[in-house]
N, C-alpha and C. Protein backbone atom coordinates (compact mmCIF):
# COMPACT_ATOMS: atom_id res chain seq x y z
N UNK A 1 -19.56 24.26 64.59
CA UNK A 1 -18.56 24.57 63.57
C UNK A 1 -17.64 23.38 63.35
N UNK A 2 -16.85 22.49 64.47
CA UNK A 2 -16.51 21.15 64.26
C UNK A 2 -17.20 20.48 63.79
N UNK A 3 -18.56 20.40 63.45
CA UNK A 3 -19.37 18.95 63.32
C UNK A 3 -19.29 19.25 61.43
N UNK A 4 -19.08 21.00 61.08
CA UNK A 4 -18.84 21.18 59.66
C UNK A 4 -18.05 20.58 59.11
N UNK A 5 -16.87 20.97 60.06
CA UNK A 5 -15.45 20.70 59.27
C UNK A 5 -15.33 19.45 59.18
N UNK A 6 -15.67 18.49 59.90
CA UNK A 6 -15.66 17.50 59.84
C UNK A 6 -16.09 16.38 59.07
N UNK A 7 -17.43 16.97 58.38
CA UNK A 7 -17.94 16.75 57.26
C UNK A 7 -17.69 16.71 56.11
N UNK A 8 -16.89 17.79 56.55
CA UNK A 8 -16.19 18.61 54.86
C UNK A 8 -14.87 17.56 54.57
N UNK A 9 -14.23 17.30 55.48
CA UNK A 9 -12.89 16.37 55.65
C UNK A 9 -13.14 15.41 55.12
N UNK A 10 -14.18 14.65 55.88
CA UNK A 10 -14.90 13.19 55.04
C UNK A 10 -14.65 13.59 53.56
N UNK A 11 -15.77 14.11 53.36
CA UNK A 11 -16.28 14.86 51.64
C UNK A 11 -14.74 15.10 51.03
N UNK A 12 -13.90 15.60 51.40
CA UNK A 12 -12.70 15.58 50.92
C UNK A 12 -12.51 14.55 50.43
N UNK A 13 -11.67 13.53 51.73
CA UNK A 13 -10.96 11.99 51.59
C UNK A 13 -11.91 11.07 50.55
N UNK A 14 -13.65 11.47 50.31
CA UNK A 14 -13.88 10.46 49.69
C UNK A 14 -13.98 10.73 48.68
N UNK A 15 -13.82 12.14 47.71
CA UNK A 15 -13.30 12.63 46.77
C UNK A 15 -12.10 12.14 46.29
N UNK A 16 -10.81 12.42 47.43
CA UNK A 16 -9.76 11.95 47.01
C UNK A 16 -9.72 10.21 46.44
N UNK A 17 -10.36 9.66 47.06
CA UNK A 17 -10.45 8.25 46.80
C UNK A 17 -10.98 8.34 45.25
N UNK A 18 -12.22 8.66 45.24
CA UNK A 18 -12.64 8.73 43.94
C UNK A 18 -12.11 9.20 42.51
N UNK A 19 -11.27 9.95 42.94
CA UNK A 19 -10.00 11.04 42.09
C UNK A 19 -9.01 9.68 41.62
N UNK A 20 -8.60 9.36 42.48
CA UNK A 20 -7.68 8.29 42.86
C UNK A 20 -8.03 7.02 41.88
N UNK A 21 -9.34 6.33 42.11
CA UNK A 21 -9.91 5.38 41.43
C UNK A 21 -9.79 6.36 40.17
N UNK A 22 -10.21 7.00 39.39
CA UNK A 22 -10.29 7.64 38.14
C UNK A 22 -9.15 6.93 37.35
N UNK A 23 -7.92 7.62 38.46
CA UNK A 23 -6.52 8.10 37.87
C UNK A 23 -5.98 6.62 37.52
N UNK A 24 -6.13 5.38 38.08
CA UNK A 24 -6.20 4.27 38.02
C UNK A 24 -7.02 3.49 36.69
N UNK A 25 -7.96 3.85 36.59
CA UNK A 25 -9.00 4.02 35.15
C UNK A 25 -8.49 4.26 33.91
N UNK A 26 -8.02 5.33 34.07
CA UNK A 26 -7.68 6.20 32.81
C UNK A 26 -5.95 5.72 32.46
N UNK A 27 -5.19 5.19 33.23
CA UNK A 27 -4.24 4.63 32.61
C UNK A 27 -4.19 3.25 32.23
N UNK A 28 -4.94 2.74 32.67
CA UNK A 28 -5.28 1.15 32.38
C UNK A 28 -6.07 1.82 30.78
N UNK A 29 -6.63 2.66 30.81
CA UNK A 29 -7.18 3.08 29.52
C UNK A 29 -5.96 3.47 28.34
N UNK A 30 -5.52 4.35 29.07
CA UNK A 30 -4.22 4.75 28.09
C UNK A 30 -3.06 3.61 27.68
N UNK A 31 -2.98 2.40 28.50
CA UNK A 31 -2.25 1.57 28.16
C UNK A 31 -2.85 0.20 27.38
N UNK A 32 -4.04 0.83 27.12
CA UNK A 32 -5.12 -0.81 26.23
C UNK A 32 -4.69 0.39 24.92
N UNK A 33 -5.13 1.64 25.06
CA UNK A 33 -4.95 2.52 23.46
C UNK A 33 -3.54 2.35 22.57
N UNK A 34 -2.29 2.71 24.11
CA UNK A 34 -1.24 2.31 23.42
C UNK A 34 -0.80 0.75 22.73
N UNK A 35 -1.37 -0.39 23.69
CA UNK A 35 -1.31 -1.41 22.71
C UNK A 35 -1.69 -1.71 21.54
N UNK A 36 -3.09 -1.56 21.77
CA UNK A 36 -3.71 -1.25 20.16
C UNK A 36 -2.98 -0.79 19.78
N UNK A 37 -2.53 0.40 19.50
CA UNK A 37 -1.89 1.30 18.10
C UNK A 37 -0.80 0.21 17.95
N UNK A 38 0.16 -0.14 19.09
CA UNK A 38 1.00 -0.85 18.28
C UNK A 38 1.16 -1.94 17.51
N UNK A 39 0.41 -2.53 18.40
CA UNK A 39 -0.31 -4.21 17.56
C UNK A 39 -1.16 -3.60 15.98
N UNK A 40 -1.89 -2.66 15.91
CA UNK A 40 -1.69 -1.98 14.52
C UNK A 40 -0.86 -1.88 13.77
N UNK A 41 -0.26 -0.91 14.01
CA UNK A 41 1.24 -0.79 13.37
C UNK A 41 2.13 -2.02 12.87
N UNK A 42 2.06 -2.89 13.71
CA UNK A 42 2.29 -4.25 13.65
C UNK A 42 2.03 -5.01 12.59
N UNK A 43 0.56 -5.42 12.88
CA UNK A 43 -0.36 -6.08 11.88
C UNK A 43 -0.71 -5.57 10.72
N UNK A 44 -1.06 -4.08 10.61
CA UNK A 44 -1.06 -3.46 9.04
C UNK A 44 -0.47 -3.14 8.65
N UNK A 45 0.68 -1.55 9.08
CA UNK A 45 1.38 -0.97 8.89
C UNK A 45 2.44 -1.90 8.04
N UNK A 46 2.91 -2.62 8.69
CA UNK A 46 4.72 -3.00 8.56
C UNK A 46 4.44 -4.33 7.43
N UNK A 47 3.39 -4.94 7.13
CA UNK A 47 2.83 -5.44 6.03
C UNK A 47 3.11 -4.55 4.65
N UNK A 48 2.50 -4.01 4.49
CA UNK A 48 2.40 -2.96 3.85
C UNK A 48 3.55 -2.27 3.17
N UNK A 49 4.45 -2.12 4.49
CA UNK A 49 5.71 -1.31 3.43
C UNK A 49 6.56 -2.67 2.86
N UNK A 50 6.21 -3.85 3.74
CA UNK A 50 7.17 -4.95 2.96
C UNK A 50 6.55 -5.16 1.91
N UNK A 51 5.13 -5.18 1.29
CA UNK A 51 4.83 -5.13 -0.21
C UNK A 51 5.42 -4.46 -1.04
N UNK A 52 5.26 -3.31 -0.34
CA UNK A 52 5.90 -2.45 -1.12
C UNK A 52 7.52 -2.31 -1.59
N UNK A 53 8.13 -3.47 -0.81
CA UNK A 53 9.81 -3.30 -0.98
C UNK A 53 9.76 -4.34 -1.85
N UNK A 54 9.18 -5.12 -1.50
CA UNK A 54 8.96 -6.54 -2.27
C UNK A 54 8.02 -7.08 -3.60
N UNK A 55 7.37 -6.13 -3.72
CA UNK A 55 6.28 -6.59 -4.53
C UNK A 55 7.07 -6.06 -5.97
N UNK A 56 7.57 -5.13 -6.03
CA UNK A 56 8.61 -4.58 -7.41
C UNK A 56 9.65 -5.30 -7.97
N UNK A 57 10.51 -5.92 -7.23
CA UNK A 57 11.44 -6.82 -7.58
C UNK A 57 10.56 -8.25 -8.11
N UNK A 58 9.47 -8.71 -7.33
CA UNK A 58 7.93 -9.84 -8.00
C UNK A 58 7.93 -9.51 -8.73
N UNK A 59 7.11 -8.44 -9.32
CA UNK A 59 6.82 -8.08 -10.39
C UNK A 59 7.59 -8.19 -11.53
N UNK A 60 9.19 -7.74 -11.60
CA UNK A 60 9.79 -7.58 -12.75
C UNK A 60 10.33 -9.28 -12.82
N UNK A 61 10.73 -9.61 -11.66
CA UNK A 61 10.84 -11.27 -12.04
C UNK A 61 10.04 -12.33 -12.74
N UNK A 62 8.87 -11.73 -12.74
CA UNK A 62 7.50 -12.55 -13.49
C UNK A 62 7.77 -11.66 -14.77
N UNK A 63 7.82 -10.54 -15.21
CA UNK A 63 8.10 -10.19 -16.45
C UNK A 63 9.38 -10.29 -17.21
N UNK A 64 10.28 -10.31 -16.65
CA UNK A 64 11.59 -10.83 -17.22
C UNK A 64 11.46 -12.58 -17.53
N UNK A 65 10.67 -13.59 -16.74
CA UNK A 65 10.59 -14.56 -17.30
C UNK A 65 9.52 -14.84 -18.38
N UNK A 66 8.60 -13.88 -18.20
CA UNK A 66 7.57 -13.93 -19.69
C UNK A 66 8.39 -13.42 -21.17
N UNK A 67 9.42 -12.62 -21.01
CA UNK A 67 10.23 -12.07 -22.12
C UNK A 67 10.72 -12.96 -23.09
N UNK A 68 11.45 -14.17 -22.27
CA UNK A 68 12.41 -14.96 -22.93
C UNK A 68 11.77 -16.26 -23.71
């Protein structure tokens, strides 16, 4: 009955290890996803709305000088 439990203990701890390595995995994972998105956000996103703040005031400045 010791030589079970004993087995089982192992089988535990090297579970836990393995659990362990995962949990180590998966946030090195979650912290490459979160960069990405932001370096996204970054690079496309925030492009984008400055066209958009900017590109209207362009626009009418090129047509106000075609007017005159």
């Amino acid at each position: 009955m010791h030589k079970y439990m004993d087995q089982i203990q192992e089988q535990v701890l090297s579970l836990e290890e393995k659990i362990d390595a995962i949990y180590v995995s998966v946030e090195k994972t979650r912290k490459y996803f979160m960069w990405t998105l932001i370096i996204t956000v970054v690079m496309v996103v925030l492009p984008i709305i400055g066209l958009m703040l900017v590109l209207p005031s362009f626009i009418q400045g090129m047509t106000s000088g075609m007017m005159i």
